[in-house]
Protein backbone atom coordinates (compact mmCIF):
# COMPACT_ATOMS: atom_id res chain seq x y z
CA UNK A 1 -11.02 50.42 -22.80
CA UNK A 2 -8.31 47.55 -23.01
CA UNK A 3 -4.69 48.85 -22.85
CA UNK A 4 -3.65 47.76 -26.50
CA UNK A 5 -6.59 50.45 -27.65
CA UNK A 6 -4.54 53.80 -26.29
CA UNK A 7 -1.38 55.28 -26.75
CA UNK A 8 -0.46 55.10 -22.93
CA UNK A 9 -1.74 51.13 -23.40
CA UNK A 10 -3.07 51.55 -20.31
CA UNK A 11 -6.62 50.04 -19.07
CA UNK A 12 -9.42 51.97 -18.76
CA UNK A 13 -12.31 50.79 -17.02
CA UNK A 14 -15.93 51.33 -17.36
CA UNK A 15 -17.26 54.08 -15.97
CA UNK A 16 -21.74 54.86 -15.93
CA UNK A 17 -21.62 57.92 -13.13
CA UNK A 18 -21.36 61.21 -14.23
CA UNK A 19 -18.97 63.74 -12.49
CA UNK A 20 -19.81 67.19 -11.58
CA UNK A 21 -17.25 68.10 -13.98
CA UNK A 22 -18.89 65.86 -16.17
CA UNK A 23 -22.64 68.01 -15.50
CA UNK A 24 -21.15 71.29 -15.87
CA UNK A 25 -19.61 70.62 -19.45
CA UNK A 26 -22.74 69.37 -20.27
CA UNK A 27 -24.87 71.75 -19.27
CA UNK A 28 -22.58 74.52 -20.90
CA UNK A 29 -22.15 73.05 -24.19
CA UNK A 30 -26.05 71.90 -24.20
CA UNK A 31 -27.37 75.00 -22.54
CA UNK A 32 -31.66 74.96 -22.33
CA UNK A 33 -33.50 77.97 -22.39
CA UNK A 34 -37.03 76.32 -22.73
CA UNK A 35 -37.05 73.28 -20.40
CA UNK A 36 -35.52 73.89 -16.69
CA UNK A 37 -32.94 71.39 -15.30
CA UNK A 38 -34.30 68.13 -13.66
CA UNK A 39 -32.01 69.47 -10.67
CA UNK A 40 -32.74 73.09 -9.27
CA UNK A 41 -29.43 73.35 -8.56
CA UNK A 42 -27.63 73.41 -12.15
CA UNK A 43 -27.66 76.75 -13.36
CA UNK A 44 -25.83 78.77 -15.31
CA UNK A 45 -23.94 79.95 -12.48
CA UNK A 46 -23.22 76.47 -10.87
CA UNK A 47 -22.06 75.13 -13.98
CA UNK A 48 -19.46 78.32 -14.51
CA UNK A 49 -18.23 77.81 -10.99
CA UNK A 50 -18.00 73.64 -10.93
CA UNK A 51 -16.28 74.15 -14.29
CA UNK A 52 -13.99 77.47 -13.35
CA UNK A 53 -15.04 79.52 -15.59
CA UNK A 54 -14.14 83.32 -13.94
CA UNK A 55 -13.83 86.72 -15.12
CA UNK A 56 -14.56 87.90 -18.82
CA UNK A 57 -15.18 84.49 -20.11
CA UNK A 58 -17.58 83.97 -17.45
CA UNK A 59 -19.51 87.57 -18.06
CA UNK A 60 -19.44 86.47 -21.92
CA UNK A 61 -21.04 83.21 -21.55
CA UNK A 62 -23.31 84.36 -19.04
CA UNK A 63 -24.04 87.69 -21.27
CA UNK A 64 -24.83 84.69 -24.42
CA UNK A 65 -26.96 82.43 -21.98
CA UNK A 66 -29.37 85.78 -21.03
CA UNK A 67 -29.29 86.47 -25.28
CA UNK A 68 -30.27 82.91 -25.08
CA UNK A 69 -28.04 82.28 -27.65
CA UNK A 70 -27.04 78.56 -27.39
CA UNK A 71 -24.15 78.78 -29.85
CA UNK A 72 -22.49 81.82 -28.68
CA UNK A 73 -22.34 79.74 -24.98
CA UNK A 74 -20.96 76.97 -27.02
CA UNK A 75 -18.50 79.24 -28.79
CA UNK A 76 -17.64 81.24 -25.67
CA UNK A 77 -17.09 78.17 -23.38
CA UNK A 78 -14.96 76.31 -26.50
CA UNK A 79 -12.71 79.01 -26.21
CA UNK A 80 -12.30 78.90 -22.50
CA UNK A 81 -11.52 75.75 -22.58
CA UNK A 82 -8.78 75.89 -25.35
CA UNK A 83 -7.27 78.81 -23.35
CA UNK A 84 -6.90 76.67 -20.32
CA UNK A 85 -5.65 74.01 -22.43
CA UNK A 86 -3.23 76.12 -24.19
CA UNK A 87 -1.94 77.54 -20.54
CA UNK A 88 -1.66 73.85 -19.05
CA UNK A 89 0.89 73.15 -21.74
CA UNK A 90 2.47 76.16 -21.58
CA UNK A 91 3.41 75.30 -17.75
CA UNK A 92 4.32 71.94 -18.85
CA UNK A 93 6.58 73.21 -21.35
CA UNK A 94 8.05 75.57 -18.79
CA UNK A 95 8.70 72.54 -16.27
CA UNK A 96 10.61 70.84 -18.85
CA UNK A 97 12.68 73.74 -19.86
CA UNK A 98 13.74 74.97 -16.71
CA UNK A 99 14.45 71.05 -15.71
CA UNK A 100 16.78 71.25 -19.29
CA UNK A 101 18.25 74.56 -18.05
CA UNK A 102 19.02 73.29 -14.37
CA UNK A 103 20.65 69.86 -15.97
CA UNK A 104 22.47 71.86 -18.44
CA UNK A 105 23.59 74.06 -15.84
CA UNK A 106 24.74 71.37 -13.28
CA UNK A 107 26.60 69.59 -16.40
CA UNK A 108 28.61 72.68 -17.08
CA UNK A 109 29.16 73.18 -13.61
CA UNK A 110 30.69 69.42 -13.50
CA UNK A 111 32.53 70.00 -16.34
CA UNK A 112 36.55 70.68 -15.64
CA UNK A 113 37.17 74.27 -17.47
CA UNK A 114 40.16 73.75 -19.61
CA UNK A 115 42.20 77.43 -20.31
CA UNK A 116 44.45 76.36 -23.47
CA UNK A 117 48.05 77.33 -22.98
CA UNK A 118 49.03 80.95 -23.96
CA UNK A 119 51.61 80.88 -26.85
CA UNK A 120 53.91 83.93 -26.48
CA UNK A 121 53.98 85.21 -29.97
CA UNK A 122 57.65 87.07 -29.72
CA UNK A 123 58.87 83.27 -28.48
CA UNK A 124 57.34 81.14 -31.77
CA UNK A 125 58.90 84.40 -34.06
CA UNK A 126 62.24 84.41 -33.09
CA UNK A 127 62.61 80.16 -33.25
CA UNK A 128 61.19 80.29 -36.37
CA UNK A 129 63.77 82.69 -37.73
């Protein structure tokens, strides 16, 4: 993709060879319950473990795939994924905030305090009188 087509206008070249990564999403959101892979070796299980997929989202998707229920793997990996999603930009919003806080709190800590002057009320009273 040339630069001037992306937001980051960065080129991106060609690329024809599938990742593991690549395999695993495919298998999960195109599970087959009829025809077995052309590879022994992607399975259910491999695909949950190249992708990540652990604990109860893994037991879900692995209950769907032995209901043979193609969608509910679809749904049930879909929502794994926004979860890990959602958690990546939570930690990137927490980087940035305590980066904000540790400026902020170097800036104040640079910052001369100034104590105003303490006006002695009796004083002010009696010249005004």
């Amino acid at each position: 993709m040339p630069a001037e087509m992306n937001l980051e206008h960065i080129e991106i070249p060609p690329n024809n060879a599938l990742s593991e990564l690549d395999k695993a999403y495919v298998f999960l959101n195109y599970p087959s319950f009829t025809t077995p892979p052309p590879n022994k070796q992607w399975t259910i299980e491999h695909a949950l473990d190249v992708a990540g997929v652990k604990d109860k989202s893994r037991e879900k998707i692995l209950s769907e795939f032995k209901e043979k229920d193609w969608k509910g793997v679809r749904t049930e990996f879909a929502l794994w994924s926004l979860n890990q999603k959602a958690a990546a930009i939570a930690r990137r919003i927490g980087v940035k905030r305590a980066a904000a806080a540790a400026a902020a709190t170097a800036t104040a800590a640079a910052t001369p305090t100034v104590v105003p002057a303490t006006v002695d009320a009796p004083a002010v009273a009696a010249s005004a009188a």
